[in-house]
Structures are given as C-alpha cells and as structure tokens.
C-alpha atoms as a PDB file:
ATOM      1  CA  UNK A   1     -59.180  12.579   3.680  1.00  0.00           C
ATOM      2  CA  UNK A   2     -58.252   9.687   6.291  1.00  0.00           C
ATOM      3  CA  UNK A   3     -56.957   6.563   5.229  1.00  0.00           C
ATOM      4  CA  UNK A   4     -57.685   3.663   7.411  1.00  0.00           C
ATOM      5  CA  UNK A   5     -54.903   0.370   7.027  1.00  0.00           C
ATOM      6  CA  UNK A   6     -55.836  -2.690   8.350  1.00  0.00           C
ATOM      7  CA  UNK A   7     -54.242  -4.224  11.679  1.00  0.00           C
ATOM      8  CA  UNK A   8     -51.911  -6.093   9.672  1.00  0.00           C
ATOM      9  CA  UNK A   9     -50.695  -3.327   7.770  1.00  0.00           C
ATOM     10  CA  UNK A  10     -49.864  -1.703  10.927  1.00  0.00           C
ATOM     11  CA  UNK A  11     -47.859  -4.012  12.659  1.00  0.00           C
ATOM     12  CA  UNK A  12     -46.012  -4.433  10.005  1.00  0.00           C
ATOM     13  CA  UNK A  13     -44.850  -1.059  10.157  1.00  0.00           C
ATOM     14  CA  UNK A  14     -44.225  -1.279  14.113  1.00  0.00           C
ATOM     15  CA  UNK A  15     -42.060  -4.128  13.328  1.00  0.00           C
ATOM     16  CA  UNK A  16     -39.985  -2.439  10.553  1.00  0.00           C
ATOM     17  CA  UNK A  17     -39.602   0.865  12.901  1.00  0.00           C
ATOM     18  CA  UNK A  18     -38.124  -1.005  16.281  1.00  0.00           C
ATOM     19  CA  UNK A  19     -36.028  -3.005  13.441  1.00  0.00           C
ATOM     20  CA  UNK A  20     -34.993   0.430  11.765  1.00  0.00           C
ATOM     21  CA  UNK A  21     -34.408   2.087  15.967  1.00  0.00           C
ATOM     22  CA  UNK A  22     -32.345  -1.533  16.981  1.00  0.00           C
ATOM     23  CA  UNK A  23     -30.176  -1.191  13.968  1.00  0.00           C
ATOM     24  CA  UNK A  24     -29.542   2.458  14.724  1.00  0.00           C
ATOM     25  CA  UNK A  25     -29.032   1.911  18.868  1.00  0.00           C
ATOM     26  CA  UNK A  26     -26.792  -1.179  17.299  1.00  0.00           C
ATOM     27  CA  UNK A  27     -24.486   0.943  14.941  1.00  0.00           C
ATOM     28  CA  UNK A  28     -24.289   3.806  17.925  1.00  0.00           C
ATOM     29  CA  UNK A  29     -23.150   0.914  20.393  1.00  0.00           C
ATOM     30  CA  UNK A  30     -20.482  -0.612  17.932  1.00  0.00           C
ATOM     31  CA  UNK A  31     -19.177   3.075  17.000  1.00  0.00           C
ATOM     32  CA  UNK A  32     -18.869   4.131  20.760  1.00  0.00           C
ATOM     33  CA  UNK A  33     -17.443   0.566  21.765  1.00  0.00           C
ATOM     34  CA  UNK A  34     -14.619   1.285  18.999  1.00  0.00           C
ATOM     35  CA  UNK A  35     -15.821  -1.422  16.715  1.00  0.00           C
ATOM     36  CA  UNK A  36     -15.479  -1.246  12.741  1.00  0.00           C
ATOM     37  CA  UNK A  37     -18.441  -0.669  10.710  1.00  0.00           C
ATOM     38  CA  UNK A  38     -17.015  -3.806   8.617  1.00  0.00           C
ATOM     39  CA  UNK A  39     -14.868  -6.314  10.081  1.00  0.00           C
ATOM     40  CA  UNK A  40     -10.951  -5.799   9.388  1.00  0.00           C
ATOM     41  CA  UNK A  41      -9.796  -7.490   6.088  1.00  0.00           C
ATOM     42  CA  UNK A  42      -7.238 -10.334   6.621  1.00  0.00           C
ATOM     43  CA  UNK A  43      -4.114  -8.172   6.187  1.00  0.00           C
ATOM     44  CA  UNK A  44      -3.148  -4.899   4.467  1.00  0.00           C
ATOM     45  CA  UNK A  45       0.498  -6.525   2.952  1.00  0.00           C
ATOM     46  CA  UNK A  46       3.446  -4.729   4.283  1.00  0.00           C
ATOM     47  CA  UNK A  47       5.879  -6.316   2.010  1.00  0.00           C
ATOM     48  CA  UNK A  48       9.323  -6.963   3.131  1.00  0.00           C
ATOM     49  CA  UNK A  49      12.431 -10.188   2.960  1.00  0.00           C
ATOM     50  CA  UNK A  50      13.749 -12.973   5.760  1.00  0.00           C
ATOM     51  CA  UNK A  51      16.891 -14.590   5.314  1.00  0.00           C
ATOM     52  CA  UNK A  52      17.770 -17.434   7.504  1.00  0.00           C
ATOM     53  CA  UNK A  53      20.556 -19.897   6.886  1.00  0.00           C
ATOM     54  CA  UNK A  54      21.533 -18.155   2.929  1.00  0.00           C
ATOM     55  CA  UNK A  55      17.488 -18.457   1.965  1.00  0.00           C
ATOM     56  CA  UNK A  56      15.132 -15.517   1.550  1.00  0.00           C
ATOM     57  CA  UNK A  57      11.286 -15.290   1.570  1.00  0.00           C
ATOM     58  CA  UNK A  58       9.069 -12.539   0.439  1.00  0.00           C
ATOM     59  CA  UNK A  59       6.813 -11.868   3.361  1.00  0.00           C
ATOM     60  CA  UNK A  60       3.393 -10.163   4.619  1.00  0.00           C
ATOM     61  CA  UNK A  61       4.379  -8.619   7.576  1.00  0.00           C
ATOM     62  CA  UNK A  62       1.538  -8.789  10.684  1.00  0.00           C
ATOM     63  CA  UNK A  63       2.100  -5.996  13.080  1.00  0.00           C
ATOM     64  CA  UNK A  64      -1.243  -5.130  14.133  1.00  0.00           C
ATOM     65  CA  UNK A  65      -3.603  -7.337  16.100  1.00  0.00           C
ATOM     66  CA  UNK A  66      -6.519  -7.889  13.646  1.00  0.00           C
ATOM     67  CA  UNK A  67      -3.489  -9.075  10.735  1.00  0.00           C
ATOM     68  CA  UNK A  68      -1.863 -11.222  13.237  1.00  0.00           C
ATOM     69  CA  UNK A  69      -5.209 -12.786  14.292  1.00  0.00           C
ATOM     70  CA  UNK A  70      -6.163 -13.309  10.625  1.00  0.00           C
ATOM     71  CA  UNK A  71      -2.943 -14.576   9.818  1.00  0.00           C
ATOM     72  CA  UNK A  72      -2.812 -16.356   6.664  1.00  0.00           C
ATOM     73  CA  UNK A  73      -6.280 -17.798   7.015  1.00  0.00           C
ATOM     74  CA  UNK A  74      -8.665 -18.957   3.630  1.00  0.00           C
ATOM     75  CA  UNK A  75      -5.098 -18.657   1.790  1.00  0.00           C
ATOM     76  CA  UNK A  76      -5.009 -21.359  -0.371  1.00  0.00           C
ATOM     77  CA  UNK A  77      -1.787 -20.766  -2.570  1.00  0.00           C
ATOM     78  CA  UNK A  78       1.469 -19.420  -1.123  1.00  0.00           C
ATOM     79  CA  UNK A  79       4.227 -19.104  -3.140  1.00  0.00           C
ATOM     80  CA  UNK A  80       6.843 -21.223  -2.638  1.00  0.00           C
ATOM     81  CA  UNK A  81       9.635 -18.771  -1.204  1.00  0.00           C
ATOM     82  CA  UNK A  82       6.749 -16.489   0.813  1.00  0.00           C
ATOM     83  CA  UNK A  83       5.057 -16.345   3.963  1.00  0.00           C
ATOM     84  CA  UNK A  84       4.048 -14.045   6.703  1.00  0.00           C
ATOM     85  CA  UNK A  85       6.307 -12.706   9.495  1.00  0.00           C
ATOM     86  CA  UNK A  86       4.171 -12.198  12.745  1.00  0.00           C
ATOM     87  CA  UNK A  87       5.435  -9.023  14.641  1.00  0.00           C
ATOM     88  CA  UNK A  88       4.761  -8.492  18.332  1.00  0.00           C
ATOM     89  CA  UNK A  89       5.392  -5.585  20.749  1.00  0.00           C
ATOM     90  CA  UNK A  90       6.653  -8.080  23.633  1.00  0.00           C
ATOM     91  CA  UNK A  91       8.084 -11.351  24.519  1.00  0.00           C
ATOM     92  CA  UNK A  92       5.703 -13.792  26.105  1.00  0.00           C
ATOM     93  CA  UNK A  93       4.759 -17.414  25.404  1.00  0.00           C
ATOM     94  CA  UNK A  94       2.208 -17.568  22.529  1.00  0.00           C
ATOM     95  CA  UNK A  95      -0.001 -20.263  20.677  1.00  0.00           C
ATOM     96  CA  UNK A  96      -0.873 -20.622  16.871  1.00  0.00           C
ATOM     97  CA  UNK A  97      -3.780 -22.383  15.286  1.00  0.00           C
ATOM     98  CA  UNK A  98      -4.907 -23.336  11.819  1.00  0.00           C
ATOM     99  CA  UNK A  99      -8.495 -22.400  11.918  1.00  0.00           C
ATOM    100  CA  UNK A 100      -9.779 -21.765   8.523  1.00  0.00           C
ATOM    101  CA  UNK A 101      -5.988 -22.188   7.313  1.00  0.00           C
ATOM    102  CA  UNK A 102      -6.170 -24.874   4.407  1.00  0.00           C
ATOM    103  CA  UNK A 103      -2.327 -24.509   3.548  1.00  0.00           C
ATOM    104  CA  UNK A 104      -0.219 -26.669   5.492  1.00  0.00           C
ATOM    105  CA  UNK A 105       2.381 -24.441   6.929  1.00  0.00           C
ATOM    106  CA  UNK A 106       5.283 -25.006   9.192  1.00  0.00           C
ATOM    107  CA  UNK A 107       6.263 -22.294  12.198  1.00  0.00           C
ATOM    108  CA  UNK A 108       8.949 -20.711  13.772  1.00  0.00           C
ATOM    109  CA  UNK A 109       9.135 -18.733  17.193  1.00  0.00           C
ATOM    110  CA  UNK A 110      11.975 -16.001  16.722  1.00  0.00           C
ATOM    111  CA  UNK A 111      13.351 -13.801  20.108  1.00  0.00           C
ATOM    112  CA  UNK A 112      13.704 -10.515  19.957  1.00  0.00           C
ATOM    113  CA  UNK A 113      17.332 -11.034  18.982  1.00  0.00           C
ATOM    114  CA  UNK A 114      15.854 -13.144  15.832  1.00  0.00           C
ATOM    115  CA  UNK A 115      17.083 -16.280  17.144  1.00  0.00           C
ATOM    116  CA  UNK A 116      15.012 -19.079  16.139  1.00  0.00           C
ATOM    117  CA  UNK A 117      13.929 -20.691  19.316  1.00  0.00           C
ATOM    118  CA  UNK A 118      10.661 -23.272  17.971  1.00  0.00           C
ATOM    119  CA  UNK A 119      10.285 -24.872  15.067  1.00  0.00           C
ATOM    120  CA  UNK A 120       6.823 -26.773  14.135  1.00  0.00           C
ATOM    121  CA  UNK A 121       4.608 -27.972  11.238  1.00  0.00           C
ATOM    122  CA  UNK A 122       0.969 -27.412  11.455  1.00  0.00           C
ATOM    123  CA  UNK A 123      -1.804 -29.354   9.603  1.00  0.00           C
ATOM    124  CA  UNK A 124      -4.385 -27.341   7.667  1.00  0.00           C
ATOM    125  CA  UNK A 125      -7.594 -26.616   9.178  1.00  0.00           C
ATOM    126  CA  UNK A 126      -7.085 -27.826  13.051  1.00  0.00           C
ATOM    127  CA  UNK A 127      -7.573 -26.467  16.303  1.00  0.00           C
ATOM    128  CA  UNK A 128      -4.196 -27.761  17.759  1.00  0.00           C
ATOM    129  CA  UNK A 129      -2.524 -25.111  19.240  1.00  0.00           C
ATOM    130  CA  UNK A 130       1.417 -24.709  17.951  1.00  0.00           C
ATOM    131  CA  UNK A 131       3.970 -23.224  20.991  1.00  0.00           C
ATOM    132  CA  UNK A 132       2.277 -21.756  24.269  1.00  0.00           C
ATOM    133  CA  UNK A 133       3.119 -23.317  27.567  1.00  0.00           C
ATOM    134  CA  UNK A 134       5.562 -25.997  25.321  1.00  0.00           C
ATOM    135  CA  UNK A 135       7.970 -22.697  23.518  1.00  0.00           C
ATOM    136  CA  UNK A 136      10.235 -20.162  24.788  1.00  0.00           C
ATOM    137  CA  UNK A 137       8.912 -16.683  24.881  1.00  0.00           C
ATOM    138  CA  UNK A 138       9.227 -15.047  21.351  1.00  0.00           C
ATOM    139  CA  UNK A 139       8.724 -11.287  19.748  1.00  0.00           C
ATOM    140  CA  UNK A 140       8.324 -12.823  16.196  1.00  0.00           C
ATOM    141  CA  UNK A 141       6.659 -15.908  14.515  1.00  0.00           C
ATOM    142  CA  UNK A 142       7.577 -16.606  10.826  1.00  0.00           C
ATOM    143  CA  UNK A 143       5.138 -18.954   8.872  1.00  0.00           C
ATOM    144  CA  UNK A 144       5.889 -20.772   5.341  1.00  0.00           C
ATOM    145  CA  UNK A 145       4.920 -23.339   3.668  1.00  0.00           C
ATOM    146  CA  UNK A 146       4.955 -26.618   5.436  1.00  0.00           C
ATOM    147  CA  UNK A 147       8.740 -28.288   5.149  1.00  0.00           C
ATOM    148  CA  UNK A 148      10.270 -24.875   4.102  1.00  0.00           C
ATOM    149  CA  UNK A 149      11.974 -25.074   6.808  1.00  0.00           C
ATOM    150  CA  UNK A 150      13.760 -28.440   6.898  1.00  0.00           C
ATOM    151  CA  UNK A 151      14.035 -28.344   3.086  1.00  0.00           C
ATOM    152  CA  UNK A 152      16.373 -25.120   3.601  1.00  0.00           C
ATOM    153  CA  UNK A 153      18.435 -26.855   6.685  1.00  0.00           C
ATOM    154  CA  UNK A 154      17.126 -23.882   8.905  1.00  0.00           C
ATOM    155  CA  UNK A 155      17.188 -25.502  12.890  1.00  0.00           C
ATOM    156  CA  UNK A 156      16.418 -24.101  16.744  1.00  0.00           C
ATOM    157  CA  UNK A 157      19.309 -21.221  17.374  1.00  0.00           C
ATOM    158  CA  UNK A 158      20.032 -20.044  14.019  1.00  0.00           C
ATOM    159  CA  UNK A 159      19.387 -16.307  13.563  1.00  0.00           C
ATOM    160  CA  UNK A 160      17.371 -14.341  11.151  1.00  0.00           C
ATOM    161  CA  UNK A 161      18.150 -11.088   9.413  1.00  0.00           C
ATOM    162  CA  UNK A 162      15.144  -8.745   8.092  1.00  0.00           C
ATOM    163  CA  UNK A 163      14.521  -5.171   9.060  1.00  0.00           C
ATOM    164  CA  UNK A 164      10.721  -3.748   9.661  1.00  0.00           C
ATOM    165  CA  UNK A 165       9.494  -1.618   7.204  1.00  0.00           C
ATOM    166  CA  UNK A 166       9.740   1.991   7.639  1.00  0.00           C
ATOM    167  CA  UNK A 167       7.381   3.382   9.927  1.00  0.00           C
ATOM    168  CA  UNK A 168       5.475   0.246  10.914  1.00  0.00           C
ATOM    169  CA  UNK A 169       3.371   0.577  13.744  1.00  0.00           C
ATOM    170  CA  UNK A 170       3.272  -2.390  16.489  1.00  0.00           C
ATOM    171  CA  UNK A 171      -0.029  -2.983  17.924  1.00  0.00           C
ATOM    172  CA  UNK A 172       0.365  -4.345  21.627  1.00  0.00           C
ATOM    173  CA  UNK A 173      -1.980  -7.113  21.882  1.00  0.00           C
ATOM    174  CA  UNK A 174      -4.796  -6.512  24.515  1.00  0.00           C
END
C-alpha cells in the first residue's frame, strides 16, 4: 500500500530533519570544542573564613574561572559578615564589574602576601570597571557587602589571614 502526503507535509519533515542533523553537528561541535552541555552554575561554594583587622567573614571561595567570572552575580542577599574571596593563579592587574550584580558590594585587591593593596565600592548593576590599569597587581580579590570594609576600619596595607581549602584547584585564567 503507498501512502502519498501532500507537499506540505513533506517539507515539513525536511525542515524538522536538517533541524534534528544541525542540533546534532551543534552538540558534536560544542563537545569537541570542550564546551559544557549546560552552562557552569554560578559557583560550587567552597566554604572557608577571612580575618582582616580582628573581623572574620564566611566566604565562597572562586578558584576556577567560570566561579570567578560569575562572581556573586543575581545574588540579592548576602549576609552581613560573608562574601566571596576571588583566587587567582598569578599576579597581574585585573578589573571587576557589577553586571547582573544587584548587591552593592565594596572590593579589595589582596597580593600574594595578602596585603591589601585596593580598596573600592561598586554600585549594583554597572559596567564600571573596579582596579585594572588604576590597581597594583593582585593574586586575590575579596568582595563584601558595600561599607564592610570602612565599617570594620580595614585600609590599603593591612594584611589578611585565611588558608585555601584543602585540595583546591586554581584554574589559570586563559
């Protein structure tokens, strides 16, 4: 028995086969290309504690590049002694947004000694960059709450004290 289907039928059913092939050649392209079959979450907490100048915060540590470049973005509540400490495998001049970052936050740019060498609040949601060509070079940035900072009498050259989590892994950025 033959079944004839109308032109429209069968065009259809082109389409939906080179959608179904481009899909396929699309997921075979982002596999070989080293790409995740969903985008990285914003970060996998690594809990650990900074002291600076007597006060401690609970913190997210960043060590890899998709947590640092997620950051702390679409948080809306941080608690009031927390924040995330940004962990880098060099020193070099970097810049910080606040793209998609509706908590106001103030920053600081630590060396690899954990001296704090920048200090800077940040408005929520901007594209104003925070450091690059106008801080030191830095291995760690530590973000809180904005006026964390000043309300805890922490200033440029005092040190930190925190030790990495066991085993973390640094991811070089590219």
């Amino acid at each position: 028995m033959t079944i004839r289907l109308g032109r429209s039928f069968q065009r259809t059913v082109a389409a939906k086969a080179v959608q179904a092939a481009a899909l396929v050649a699309l997921a075979a392209c982002a596999a070989s290309c080293g790409a995740h079959e969903t985008p990285p979450t914003a970060v996998t907490p690594t809990p650990s504690t900074v002291t600076i100048n007597g006060s401690t915060l609970n913190v997210s540590v960043a060590a890899t590049v998709a947590a640092r470049d997620t950051g702390l973005m679409r948080v809306t509540n941080l608690g009031a002694s927390s924040g995330m400490l940004f962990v880098f495998a060099d020193d070099r001049q970097r810049a910080f947004w606040m793209k998609d970052t509706p908590t106001p936050l103030s920053i600081a740019f630590l060396d690899a000694n954990k001296k704090v060498v920048f200090l800077e609040d940040m408005s929520p949601n901007t594209l104003t960059q925070h450091g690059g060509l106008n801080a030191p070079q830095m291995r760690y940035a530590l973000e809180v709450n904005l006026g964390w900072f000043a309300s805890h009498g922490i200033t440029v050259g005092m040190y930190a004290s925190f030790t990495l989590p066991t085993g973390l892994v640094v991811q070089p950025d590219p």
